[in-house]
Protein backbone atom coordinates (compact mmCIF):
# COMPACT_ATOMS: atom_id res chain seq x y z
CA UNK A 1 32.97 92.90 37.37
CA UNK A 2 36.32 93.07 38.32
CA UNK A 3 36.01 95.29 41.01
CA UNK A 4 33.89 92.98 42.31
CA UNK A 5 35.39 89.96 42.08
CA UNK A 6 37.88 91.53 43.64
CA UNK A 7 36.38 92.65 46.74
CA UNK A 8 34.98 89.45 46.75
CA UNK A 9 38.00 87.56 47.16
CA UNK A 10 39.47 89.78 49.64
CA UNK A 11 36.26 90.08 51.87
CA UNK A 12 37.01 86.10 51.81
CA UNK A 13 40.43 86.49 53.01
CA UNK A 14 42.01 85.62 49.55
CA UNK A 15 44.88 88.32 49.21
CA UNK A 16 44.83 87.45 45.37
CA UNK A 17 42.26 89.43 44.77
CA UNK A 18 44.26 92.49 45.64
CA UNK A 19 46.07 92.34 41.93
CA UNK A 20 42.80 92.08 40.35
CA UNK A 21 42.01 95.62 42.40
CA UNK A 22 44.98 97.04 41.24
CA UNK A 23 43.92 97.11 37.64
CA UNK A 24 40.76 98.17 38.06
CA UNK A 25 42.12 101.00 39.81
CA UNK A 26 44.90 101.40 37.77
CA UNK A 27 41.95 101.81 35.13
CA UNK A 28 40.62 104.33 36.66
CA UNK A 29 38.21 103.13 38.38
CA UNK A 30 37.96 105.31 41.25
CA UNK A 31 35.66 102.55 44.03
CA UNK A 32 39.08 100.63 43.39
CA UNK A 33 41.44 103.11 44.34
CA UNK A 34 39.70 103.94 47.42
CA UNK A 35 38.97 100.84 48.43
CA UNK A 36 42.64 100.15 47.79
CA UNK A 37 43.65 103.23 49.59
CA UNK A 38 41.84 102.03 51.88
CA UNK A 39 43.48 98.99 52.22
CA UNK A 40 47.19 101.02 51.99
CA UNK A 41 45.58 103.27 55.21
CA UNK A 42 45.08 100.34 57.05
CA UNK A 43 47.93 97.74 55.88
CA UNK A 44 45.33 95.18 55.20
CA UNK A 45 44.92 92.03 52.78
CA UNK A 46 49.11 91.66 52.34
CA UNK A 47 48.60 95.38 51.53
CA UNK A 48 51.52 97.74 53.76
CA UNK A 49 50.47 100.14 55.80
CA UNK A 50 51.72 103.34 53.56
CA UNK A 51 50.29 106.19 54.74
CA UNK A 52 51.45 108.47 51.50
CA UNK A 53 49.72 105.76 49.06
CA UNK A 54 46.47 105.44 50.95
CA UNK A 55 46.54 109.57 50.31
CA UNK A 56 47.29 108.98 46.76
CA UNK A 57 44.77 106.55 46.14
CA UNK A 58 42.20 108.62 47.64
CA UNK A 59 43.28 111.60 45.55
CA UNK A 60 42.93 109.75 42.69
CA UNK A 61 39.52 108.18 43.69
CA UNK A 62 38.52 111.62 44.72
CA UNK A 63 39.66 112.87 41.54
CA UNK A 64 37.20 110.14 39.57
CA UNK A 65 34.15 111.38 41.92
CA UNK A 66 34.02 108.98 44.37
CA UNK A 67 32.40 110.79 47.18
CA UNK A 68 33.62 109.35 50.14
CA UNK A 69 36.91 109.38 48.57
CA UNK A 70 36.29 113.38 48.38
CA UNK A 71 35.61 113.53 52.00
CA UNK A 72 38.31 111.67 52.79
CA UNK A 73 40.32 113.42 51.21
CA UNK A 74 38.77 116.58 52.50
CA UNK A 75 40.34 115.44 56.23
CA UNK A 76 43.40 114.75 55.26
CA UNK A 77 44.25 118.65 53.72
CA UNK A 78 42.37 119.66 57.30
CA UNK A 79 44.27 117.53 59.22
CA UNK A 80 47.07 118.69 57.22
CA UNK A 81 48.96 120.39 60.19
CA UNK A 82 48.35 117.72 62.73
CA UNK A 83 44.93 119.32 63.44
CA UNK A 84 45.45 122.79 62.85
CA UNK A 85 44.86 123.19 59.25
CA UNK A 86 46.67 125.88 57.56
CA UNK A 87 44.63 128.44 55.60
CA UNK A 88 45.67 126.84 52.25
CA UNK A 89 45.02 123.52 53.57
CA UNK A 90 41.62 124.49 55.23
CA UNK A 91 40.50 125.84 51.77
CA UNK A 92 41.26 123.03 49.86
CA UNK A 93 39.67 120.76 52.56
CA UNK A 94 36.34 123.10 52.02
CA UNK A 95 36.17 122.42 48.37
CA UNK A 96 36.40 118.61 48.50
CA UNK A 97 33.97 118.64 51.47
CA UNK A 98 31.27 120.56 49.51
CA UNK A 99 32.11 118.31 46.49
CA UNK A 100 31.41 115.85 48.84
CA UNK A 101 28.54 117.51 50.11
CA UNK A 102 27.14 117.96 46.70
CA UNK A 103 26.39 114.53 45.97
CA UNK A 104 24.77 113.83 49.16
CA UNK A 105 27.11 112.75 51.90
CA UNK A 106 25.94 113.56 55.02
CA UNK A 107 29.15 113.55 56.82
CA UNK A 108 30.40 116.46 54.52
CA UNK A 109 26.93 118.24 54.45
CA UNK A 110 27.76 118.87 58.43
CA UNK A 111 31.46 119.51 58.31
CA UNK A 112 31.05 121.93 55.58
CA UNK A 113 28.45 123.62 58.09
CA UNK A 114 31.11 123.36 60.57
CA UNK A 115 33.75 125.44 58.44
CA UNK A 116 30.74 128.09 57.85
CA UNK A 117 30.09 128.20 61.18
CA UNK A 118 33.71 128.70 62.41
CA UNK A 119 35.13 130.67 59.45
CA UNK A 120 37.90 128.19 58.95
CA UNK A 121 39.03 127.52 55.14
CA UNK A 122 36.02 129.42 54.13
CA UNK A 123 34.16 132.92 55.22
CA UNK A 124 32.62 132.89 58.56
CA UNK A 125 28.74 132.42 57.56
CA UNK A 126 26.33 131.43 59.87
CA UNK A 127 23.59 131.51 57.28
CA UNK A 128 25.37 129.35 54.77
CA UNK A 129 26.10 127.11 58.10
CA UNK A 130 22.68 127.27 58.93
CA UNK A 131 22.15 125.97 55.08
CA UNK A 132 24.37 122.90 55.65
CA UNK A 133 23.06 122.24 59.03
CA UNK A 134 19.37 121.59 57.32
CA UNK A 135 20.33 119.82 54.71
CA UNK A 136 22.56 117.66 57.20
CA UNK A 137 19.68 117.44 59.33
CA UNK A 138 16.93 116.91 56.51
CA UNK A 139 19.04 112.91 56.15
CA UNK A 140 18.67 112.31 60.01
CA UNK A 141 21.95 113.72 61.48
CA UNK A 142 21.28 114.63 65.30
CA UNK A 143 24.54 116.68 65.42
CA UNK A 144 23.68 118.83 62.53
CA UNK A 145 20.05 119.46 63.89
CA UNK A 146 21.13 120.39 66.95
CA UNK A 147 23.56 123.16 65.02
CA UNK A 148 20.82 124.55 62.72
CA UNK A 149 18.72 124.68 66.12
CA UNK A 150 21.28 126.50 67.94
CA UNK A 151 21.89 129.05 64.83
CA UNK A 152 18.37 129.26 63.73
CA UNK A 153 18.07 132.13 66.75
CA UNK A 154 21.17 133.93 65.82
CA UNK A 155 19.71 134.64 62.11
CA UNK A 156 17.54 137.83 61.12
CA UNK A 157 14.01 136.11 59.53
CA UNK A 158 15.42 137.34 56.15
CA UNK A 159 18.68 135.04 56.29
CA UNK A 160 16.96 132.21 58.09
CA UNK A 161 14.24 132.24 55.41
CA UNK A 162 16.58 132.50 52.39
CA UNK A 163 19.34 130.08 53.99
CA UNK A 164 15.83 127.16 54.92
CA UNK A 165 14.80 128.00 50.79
CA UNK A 166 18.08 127.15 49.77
CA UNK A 167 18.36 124.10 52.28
CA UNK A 168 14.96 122.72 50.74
């Protein structure tokens, strides 16, 4: 209710309601903390623009299973070295995506296909990509079924059948 009544206010232009989203994310409510990292990222509703609390925020909303949180997240340890990950960073940006992924978000479904595809933060796998691509695909995602159509030919009929059983 708070949460709410928070967003609420702000969505109205009423910067009050930012200290009633501070204790529900302070609470642990992780839809507050990203929404106020959120806020932090963009320096919005009296909020500063503080680019290490927006991260903070969204680790902690990540942290609390807030999905887009975990894909947010996810780009910030790829974009860790101003676009060229590091392996450490590229790894850790794989696990939140396929967190992410996990619970349904579409966005992560195909970047997590993308990291299969290219090898980076995880093992080059076109099958698994192939995997990711589908499921990507299976929500409406044009990118991702133009992927799994352009790896679908570079699969043996085994791999393509096991990687569209696990996809389903």
């Amino acid at each position: 209710v708070i949460y709410a009544q928070a967003v609420a206010a702000i969505d109205r232009g009423d910067n009050k309601g930012v200290e009633a989203l501070r204790r529900a994310a302070n609470s642990g409510y992780a839809p507050a903390q990203f929404y106020l990292a959120k806020l932090y990222e963009a320096g919005r509703a009296g909020v500063p623009k503080n680019a290490a609390e927006a991260r903070r925020w969204t680790e902690r909303a990540a942290l609390g299973g807030d999905r887009w949180a975990q894909h947010n997240l996810a780009l910030y340890y790829y974009e860790a070295g101003s676009g060229q990950p590091t392996a450490a960073s590229a790894a850790t940006a794989a696990q939140w995506f396929r967190r992410a992924a996990d619970q349904g978000l579409v966005d992560s479904q195909y970047n997590l296909g993308r990291l299969y595809e290219t090898g980076v933060g995880v093992s080059q796998n076109t099958a698994e990509a192939y995997k990711w691509y589908l499921i990507a695909a299976a929500s409406g995602d044009a990118d991702a079924r133009a992927s799994a159509l352009r790896l679908k030919g570079q699969l043996s009929s085994d791999a393509r059948t096991a990687a569209e059983r696990s996809a389903a």
